[in-house]
Every structure is written in C-alpha cells, then in structure tokens.
Protein backbone atom coordinates (compact mmCIF):
# COMPACT_ATOMS: atom_id res chain seq x y z
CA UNK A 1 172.19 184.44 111.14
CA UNK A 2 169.69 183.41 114.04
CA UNK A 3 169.69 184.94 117.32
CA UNK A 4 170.57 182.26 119.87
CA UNK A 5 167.59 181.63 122.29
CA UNK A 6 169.30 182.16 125.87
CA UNK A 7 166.68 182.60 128.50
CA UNK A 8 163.60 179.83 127.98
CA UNK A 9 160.52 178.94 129.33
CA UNK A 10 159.37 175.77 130.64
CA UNK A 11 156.30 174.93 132.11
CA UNK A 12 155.16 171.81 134.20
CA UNK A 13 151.55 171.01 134.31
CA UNK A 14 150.27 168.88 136.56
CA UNK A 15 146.68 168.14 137.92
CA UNK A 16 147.37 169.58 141.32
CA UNK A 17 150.23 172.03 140.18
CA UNK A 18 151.71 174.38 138.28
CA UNK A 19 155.31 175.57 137.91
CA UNK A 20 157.29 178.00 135.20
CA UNK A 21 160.88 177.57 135.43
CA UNK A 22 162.79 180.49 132.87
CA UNK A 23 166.54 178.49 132.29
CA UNK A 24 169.39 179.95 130.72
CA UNK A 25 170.35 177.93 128.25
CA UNK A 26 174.09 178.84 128.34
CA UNK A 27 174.94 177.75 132.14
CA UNK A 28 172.17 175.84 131.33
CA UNK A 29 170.37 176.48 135.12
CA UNK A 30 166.90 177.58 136.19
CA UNK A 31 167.34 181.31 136.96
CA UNK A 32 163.65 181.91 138.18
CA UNK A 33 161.09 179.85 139.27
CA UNK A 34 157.52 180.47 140.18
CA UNK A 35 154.74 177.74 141.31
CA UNK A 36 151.77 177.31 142.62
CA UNK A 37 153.36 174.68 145.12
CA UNK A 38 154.45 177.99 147.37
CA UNK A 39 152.69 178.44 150.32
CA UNK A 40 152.07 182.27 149.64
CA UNK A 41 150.88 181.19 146.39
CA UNK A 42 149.26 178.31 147.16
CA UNK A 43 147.28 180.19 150.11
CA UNK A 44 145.97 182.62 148.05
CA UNK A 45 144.27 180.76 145.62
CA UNK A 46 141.33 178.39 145.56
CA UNK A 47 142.71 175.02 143.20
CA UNK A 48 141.12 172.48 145.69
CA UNK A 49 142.22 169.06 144.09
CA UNK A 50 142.59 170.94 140.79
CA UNK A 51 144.47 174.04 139.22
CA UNK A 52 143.08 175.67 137.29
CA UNK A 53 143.64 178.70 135.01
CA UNK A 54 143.50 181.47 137.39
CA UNK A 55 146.00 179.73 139.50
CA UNK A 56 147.84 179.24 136.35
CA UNK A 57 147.85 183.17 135.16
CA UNK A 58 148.61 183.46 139.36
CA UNK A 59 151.98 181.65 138.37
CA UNK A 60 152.83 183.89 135.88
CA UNK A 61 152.32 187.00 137.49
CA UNK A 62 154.63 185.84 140.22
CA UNK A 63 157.42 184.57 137.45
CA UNK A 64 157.15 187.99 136.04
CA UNK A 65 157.34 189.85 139.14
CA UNK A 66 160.53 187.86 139.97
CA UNK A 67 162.05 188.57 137.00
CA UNK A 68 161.62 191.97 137.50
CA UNK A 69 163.34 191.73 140.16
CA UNK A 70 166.36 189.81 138.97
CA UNK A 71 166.86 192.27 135.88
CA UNK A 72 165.88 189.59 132.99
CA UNK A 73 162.51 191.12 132.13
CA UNK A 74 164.32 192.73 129.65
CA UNK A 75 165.84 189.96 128.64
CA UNK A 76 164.53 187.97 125.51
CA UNK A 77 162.47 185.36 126.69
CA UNK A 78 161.49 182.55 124.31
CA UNK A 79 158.07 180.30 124.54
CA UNK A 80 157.16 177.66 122.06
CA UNK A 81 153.50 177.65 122.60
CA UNK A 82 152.79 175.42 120.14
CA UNK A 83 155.43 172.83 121.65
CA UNK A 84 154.00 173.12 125.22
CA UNK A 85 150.06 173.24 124.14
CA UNK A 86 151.14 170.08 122.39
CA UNK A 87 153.30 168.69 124.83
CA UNK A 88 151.08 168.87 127.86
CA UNK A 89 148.13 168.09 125.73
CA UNK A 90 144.84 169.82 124.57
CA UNK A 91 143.08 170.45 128.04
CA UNK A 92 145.97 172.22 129.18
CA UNK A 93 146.26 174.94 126.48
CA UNK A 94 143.96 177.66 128.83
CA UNK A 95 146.65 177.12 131.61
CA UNK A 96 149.73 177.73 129.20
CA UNK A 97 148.00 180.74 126.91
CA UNK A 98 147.21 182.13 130.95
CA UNK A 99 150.75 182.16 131.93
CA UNK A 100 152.07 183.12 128.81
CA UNK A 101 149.65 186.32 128.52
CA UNK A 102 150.11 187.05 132.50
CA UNK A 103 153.88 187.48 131.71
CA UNK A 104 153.07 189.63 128.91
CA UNK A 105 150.77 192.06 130.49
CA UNK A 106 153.30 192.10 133.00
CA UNK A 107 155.95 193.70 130.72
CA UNK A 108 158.20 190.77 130.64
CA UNK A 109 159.74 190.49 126.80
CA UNK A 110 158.45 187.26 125.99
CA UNK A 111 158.92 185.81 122.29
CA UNK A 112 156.52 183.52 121.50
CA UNK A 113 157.18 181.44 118.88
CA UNK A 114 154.34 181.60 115.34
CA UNK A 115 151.57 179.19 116.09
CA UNK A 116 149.61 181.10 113.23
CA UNK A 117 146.94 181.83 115.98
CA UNK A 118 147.42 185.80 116.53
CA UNK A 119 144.11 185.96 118.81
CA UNK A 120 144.29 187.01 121.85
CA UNK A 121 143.94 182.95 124.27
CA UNK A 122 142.26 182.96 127.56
C-alpha cells in the first residue's frame, strides 16, 4: 500500500524571485513559506535584476529553518525533482537542486522522488 504524500514542496521560479511554499496536502494550505521577496532575505543577498543560485540555496535554508521551528522537519517531505527541473525548465535546474540540497543539509526529511541521477547537483 503507498504511503500518502502529506506535506509537499512547491517551488516558484521566477527571473527576479524565488519562493518554496511546503503545503499539506490534507487541509490542503501552505504551512511554511520562505522567499527571496522578504526584505531580511532579500537584503542580504546580492540578485540585482537576477536570482540566482545562492539566493536560491538562501531560500532553502530559511524554509528549513522555519520548519524547524514549526515541528515538520520531521515530517516527510516530498519533492519531485524531476517534475519541477522539468516544469520550470532546463536553466532553472541549479536553483531547484540548490534548494532541495540546502533543505537537506539542513536536516529537514526531504523525499525526493528517483530521477536516476544519485550525484550530488549544485
């Protein structure tokens, strides 16, 4: 029987921005949001007109921190990193591989689905 995929990530790319929403799938809300829209965030990196993967891994180090905070980085959270490489095309694959591993090395429990690529991105 398959484990039901509760918390999710979803990540919007943009040329200027980057956000990481984790949503529960059963209320079906965000629960924790990070982006580099945030002033603190924003202030503290150098994206110019453009973000770029260190703001991107930035994000993710904030998501995971919040997490933390709210309990769920224990939680089981599921990435389809094929799906969002794909989905927000090829140039944007460093940005999602930087958030994804920025969670990780954070201790957040983050299951990312096969893409058959087991190297280490970024």
């Amino acid at each position: 029987m398959a484990q039901a995929k509760r918390y999710v990530l979803r990540l919007f790319i943009s040329l200027k921005y980057v956000t990481a929403n984790v949503v529960d799938r059963q209320s079906g809300r965000v629960v924790v949001t990070a982006s580099s829209v945030e002033k603190p965030l924003r202030d503290g990196l150098e994206c110019g007109r453009a973000c770029n993967a260190k703001a991107a891994a930035a994000v993710g180090e904030v998501l995971a921190m919040r997490l933390r905070v709210d309990g769920l980085a224990s939680e089981p959270i599921h990435a389809a990193a094929a799906k969002e490489v794909e989905k927000k095309g090829f140039k944007n694959r460093t940005k999602v591989w930087a958030i994804l591993n920025a969670l990780r090395d954070h201790g957040v429990n983050l299951r990312v689905d096969d893409d058959g690529d087991h190297r280490r991105h970024v």
